[in-house]
Protein backbone atom coordinates (compact mmCIF):
# COMPACT_ATOMS: atom_id res chain seq x y z
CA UNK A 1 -314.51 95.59 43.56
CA UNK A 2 -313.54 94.34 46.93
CA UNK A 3 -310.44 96.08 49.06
CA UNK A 4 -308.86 94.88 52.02
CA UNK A 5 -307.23 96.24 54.73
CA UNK A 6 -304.01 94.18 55.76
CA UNK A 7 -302.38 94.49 59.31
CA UNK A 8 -299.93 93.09 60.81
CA UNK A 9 -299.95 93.79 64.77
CA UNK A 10 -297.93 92.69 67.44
CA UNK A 11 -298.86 94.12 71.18
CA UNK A 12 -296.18 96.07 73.13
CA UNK A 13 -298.07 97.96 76.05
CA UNK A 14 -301.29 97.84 78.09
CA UNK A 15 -303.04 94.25 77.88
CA UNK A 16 -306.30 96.20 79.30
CA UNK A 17 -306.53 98.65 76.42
CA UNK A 18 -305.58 96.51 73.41
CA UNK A 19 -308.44 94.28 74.88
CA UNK A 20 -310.78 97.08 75.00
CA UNK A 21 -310.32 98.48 71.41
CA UNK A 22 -310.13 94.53 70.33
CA UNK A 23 -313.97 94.64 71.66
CA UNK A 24 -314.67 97.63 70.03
CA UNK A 25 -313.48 97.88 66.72
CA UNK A 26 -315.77 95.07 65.23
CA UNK A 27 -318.72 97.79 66.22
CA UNK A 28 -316.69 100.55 63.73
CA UNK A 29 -316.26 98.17 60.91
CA UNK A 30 -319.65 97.04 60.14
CA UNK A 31 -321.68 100.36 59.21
CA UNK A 32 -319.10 100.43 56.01
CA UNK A 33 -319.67 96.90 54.84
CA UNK A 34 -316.20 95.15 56.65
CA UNK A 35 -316.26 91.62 57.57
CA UNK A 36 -313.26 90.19 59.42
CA UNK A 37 -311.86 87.36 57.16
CA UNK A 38 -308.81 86.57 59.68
CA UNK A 39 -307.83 87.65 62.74
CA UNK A 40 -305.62 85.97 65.19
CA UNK A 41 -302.67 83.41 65.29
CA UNK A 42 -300.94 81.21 64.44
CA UNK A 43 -299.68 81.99 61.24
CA UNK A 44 -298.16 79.37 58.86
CA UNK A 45 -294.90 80.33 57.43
CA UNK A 46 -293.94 79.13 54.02
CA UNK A 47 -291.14 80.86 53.35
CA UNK A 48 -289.17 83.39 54.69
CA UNK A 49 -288.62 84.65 58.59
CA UNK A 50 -292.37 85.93 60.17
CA UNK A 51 -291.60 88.19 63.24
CA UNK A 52 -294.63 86.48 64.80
CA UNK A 53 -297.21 89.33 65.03
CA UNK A 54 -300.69 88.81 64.41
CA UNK A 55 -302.27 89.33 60.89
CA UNK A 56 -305.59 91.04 60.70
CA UNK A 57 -307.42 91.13 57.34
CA UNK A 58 -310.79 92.79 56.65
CA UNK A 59 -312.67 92.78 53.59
CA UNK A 60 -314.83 95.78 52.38
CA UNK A 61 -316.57 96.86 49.54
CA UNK A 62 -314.57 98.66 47.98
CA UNK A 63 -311.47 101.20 48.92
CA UNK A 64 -313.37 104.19 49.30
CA UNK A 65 -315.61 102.57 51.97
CA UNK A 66 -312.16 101.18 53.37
CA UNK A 67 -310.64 104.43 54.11
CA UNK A 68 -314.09 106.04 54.66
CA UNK A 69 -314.38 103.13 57.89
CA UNK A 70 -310.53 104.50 58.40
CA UNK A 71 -311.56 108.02 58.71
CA UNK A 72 -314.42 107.89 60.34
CA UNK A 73 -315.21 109.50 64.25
CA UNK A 74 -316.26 106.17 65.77
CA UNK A 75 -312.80 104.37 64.45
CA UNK A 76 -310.74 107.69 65.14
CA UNK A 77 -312.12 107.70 68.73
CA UNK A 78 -310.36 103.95 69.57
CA UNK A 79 -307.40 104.34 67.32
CA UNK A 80 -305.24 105.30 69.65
CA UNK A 81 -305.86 102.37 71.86
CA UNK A 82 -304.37 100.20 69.46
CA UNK A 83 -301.64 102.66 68.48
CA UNK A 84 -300.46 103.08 71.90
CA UNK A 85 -300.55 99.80 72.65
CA UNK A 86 -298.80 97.66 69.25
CA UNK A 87 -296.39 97.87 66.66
CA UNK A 88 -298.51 97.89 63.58
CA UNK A 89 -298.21 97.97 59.73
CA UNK A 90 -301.75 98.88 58.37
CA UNK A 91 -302.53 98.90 53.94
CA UNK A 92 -305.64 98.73 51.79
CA UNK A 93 -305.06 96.82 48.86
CA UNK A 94 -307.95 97.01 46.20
CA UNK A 95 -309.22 93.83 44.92
């Protein structure tokens, strides 16, 4: 069954690096089966007040290849470009 990894990011610090692990983290993702199925703005709002960050969402196979792509060297080795450089909330919901 599918899983999905859910962020919500808004950028707070160095324009340079966000842009560089943007660039990279496609590269991390693929090797465990992730396909980007949003990523970027604008969001519509329905209901309720949206803080305006951007929302990220990535399928996978499953959860364990999820946190497996979450885990592994090549995404632990840009991580902290993004968490450096954003406010984030990160989750893997199973499908």
């Amino acid at each position: 069954m599918s899983a999905y990894l859910i962020a919500t990011v808004r950028a707070t610090g160095n324009a340079e690096e966000l842009a560089e692990y943007r660039r990279r983290v496609g590269a991390t993702i693929e090797p465990y089966g992730g396909r980007y199925l949003a990523r970027g703005e604008p969001v519509a709002v329905l209901e309720g007040e949206w803080d305006g960050a951007q929302v990220v969402v990535v399928e996978f196979p499953d959860v364990a290849a999820a946190r497996a792509w979450n885990d592994s060297a090549a995404y632990r080795e840009i991580a902290p470009l993004r968490a450096r450089n954003t406010l984030s909330v990160r989750v893997i919901v199973d499908g």
